[in-house]
PDB file of N, CA and C in Angstrom:
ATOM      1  N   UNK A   1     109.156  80.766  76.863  1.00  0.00           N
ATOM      2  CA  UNK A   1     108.585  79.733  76.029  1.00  0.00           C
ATOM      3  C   UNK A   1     107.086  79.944  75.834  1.00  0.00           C
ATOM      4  N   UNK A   2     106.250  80.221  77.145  1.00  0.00           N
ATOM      5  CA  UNK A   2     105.520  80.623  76.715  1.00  0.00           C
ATOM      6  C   UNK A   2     104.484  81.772  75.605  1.00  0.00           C
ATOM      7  N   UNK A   3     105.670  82.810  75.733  1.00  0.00           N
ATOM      8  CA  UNK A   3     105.334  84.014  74.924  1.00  0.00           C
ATOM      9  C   UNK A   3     105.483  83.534  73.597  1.00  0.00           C
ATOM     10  N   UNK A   4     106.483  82.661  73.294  1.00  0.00           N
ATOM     11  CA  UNK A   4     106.951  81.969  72.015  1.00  0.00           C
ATOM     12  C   UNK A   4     105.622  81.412  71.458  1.00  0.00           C
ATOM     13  N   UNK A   5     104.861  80.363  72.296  1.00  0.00           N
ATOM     14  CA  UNK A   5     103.756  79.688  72.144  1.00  0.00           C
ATOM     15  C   UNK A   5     102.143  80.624  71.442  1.00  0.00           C
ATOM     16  N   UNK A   6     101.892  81.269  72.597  1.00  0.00           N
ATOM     17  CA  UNK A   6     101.195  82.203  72.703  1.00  0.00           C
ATOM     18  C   UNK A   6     101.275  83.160  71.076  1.00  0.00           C
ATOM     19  N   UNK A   7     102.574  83.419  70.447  1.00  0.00           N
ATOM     20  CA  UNK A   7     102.434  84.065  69.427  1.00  0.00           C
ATOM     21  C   UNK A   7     102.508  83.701  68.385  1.00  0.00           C
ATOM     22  N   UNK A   8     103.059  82.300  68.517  1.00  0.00           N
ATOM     23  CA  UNK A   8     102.705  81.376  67.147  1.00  0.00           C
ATOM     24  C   UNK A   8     101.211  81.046  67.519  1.00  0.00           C
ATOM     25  N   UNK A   9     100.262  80.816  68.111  1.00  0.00           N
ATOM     26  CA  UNK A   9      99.153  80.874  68.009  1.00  0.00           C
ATOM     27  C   UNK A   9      98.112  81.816  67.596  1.00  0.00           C
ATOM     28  N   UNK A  10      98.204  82.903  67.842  1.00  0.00           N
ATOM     29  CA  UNK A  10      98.195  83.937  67.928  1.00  0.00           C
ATOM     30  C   UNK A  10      98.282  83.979  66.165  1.00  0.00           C
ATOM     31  N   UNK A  11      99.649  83.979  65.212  1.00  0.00           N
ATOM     32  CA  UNK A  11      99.850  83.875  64.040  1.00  0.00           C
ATOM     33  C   UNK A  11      99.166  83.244  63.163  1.00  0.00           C
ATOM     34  N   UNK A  12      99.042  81.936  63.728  1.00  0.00           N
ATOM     35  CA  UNK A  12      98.504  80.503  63.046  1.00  0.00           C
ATOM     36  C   UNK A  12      96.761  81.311  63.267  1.00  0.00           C
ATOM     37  N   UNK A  13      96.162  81.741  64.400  1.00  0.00           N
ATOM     38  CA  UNK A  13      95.133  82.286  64.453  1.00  0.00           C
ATOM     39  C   UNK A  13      94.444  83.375  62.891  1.00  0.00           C
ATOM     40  N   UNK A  14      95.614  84.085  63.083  1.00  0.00           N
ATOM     41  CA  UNK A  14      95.828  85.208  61.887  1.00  0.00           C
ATOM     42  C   UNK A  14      95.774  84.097  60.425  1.00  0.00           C
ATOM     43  N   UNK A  15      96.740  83.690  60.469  1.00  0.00           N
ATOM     44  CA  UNK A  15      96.683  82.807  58.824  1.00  0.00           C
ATOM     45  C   UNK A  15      95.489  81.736  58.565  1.00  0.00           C
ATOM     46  N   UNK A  16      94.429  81.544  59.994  1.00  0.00           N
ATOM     47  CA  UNK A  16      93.143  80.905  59.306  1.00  0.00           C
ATOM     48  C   UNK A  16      92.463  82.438  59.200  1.00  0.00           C
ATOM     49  N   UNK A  17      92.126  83.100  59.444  1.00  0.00           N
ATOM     50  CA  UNK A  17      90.918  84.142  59.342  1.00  0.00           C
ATOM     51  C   UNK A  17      91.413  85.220  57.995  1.00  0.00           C
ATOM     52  N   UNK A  18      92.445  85.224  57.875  1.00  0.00           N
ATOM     53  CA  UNK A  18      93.050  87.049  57.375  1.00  0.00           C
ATOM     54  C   UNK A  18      93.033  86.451  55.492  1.00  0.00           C
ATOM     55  N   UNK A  19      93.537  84.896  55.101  1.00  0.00           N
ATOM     56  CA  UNK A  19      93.376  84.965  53.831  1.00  0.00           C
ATOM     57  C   UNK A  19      92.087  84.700  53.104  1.00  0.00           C
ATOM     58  N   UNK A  20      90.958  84.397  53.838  1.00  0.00           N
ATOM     59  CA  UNK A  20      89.386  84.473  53.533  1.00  0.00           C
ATOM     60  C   UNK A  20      89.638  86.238  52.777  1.00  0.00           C
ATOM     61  N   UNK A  21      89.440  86.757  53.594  1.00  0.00           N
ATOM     62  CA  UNK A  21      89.308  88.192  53.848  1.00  0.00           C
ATOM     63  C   UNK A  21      90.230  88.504  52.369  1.00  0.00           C
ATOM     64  N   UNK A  22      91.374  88.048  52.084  1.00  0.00           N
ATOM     65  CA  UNK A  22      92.221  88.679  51.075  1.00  0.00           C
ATOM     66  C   UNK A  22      91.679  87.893  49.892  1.00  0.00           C
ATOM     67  N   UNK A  23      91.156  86.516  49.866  1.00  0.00           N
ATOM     68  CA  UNK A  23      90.659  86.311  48.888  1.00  0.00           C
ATOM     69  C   UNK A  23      89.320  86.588  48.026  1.00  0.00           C
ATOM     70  N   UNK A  24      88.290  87.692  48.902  1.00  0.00           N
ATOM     71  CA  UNK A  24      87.308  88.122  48.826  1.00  0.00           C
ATOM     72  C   UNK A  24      87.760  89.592  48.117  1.00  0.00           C
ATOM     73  N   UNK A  25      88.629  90.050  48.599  1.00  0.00           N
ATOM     74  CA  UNK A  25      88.936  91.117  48.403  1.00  0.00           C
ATOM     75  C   UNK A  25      89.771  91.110  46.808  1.00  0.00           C
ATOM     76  N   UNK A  26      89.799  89.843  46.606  1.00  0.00           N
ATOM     77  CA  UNK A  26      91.083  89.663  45.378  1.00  0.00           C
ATOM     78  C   UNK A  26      92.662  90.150  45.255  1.00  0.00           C
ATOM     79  N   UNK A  27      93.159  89.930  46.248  1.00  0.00           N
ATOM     80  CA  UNK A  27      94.350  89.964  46.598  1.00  0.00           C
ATOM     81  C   UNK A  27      94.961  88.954  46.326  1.00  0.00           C
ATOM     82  N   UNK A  28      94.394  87.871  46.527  1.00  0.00           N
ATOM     83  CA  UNK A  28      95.126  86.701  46.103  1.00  0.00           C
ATOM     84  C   UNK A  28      93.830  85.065  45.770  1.00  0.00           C
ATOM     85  N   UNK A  29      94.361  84.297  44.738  1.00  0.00           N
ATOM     86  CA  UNK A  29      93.989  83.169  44.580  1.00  0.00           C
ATOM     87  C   UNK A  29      93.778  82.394  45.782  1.00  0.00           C
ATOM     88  N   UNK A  30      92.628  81.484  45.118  1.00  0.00           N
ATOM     89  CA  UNK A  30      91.589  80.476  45.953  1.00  0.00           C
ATOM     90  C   UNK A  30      92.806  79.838  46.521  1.00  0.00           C
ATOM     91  N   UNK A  31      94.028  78.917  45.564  1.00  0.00           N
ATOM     92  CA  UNK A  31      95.119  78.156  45.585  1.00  0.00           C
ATOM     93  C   UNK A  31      95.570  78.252  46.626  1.00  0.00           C
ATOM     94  N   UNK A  32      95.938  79.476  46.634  1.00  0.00           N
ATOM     95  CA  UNK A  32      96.902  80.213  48.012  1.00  0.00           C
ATOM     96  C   UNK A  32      96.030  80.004  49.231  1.00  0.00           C
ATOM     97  N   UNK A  33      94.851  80.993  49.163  1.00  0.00           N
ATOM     98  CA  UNK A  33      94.149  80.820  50.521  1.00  0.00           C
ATOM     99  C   UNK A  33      93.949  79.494  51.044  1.00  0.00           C
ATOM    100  N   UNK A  34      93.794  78.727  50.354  1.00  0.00           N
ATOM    101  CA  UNK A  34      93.893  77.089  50.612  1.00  0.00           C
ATOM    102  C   UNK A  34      95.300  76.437  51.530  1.00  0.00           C
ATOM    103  N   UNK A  35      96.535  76.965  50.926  1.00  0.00           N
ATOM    104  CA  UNK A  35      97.722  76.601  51.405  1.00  0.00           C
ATOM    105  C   UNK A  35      97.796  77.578  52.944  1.00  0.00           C
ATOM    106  N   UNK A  36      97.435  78.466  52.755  1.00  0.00           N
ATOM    107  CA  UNK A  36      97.584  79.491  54.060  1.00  0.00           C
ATOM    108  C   UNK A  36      96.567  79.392  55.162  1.00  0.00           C
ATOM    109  N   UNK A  37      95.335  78.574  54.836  1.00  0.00           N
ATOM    110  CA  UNK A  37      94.806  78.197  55.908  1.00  0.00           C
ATOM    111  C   UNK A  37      95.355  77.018  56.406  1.00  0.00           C
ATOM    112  N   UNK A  38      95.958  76.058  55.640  1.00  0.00           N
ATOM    113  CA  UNK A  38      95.710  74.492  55.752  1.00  0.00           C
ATOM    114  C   UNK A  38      97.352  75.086  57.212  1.00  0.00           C
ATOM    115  N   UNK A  39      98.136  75.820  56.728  1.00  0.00           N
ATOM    116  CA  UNK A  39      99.415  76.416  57.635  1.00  0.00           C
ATOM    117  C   UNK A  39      98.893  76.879  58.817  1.00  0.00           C
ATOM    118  N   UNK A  40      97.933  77.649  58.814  1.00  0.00           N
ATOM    119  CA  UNK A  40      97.408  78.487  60.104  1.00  0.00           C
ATOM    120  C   UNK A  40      96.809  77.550  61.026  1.00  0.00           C
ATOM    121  N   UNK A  41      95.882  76.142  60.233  1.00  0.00           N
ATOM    122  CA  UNK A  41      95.334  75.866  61.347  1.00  0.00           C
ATOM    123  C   UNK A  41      96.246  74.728  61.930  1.00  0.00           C
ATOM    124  N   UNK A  42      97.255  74.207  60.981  1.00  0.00           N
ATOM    125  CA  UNK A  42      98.633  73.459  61.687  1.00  0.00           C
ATOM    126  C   UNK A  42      98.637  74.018  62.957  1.00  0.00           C
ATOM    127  N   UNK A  43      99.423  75.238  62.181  1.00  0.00           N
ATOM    128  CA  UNK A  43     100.291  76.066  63.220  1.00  0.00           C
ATOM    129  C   UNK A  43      98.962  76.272  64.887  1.00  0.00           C
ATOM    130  N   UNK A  44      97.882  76.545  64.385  1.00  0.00           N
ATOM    131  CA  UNK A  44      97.202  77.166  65.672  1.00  0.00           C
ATOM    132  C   UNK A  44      97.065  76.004  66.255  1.00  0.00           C
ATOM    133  N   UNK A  45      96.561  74.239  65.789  1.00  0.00           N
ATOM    134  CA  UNK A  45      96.518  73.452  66.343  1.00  0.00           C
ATOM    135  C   UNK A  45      97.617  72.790  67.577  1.00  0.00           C
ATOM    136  N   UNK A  46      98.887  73.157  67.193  1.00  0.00           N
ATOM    137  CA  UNK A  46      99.740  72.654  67.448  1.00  0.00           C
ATOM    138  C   UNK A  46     100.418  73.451  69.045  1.00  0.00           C
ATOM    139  N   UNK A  47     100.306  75.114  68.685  1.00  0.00           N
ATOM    140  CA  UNK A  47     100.636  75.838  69.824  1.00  0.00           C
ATOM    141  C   UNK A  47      99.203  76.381  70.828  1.00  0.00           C
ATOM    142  N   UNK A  48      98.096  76.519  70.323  1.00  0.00           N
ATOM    143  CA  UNK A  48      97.404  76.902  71.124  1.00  0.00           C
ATOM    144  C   UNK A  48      96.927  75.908  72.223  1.00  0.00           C
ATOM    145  N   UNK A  49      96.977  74.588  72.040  1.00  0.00           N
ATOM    146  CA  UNK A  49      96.229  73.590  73.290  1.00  0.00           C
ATOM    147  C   UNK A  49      97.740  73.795  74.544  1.00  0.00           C
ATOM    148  N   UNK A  50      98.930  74.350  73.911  1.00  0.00           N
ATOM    149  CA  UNK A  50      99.781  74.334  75.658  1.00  0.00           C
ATOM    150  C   UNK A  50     100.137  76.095  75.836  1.00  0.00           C
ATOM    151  N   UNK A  51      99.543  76.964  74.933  1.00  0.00           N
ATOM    152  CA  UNK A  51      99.807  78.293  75.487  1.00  0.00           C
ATOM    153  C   UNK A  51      98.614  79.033  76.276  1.00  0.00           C
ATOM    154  N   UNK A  52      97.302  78.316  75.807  1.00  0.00           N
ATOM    155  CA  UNK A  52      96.099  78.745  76.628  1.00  0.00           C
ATOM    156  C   UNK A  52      95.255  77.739  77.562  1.00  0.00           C
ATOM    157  N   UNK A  53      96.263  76.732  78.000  1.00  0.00           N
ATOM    158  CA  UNK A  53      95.686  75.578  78.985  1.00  0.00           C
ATOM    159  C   UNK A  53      95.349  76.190  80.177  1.00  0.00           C
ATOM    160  N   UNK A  54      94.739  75.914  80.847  1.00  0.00           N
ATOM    161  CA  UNK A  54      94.642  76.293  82.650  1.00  0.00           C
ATOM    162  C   UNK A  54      95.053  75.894  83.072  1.00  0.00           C
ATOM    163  N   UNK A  55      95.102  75.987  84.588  1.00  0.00           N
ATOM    164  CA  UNK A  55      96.198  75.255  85.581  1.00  0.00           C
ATOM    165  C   UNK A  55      94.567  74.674  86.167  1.00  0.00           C
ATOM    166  N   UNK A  56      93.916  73.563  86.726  1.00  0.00           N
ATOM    167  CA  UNK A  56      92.673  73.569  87.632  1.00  0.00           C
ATOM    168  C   UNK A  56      93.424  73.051  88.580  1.00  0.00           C
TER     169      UNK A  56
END
């Protein structure tokens, strides 16, 4: 479960940073990069606070 976690974060990580980058590059519309961040930072919000918690 954890590895599960860890790589949807990991993903969601990828889909805020990687469509800047493609929309600079013109690969794809503002539109899109808009929808693909608003997904990434779901997604990273959602799995990263229980795949990179500590134990104190």
């Amino acid at each position: 479960m954890k590895i599960l976690l860890k790589t949807g974060a990991w993903i969601g990580f990828g889909l805020t940073l990687i469509p800047a980058l493609l929309v600079w590059s013109g690969v794809i519309n503002l539109d899109m990069n808009k929808t693909l961040m608003l997904l990434g930072t779901v997604i990273w919000f959602v799995c990263a606070p229980f795949a990179f918690k500590r134990k104190v």
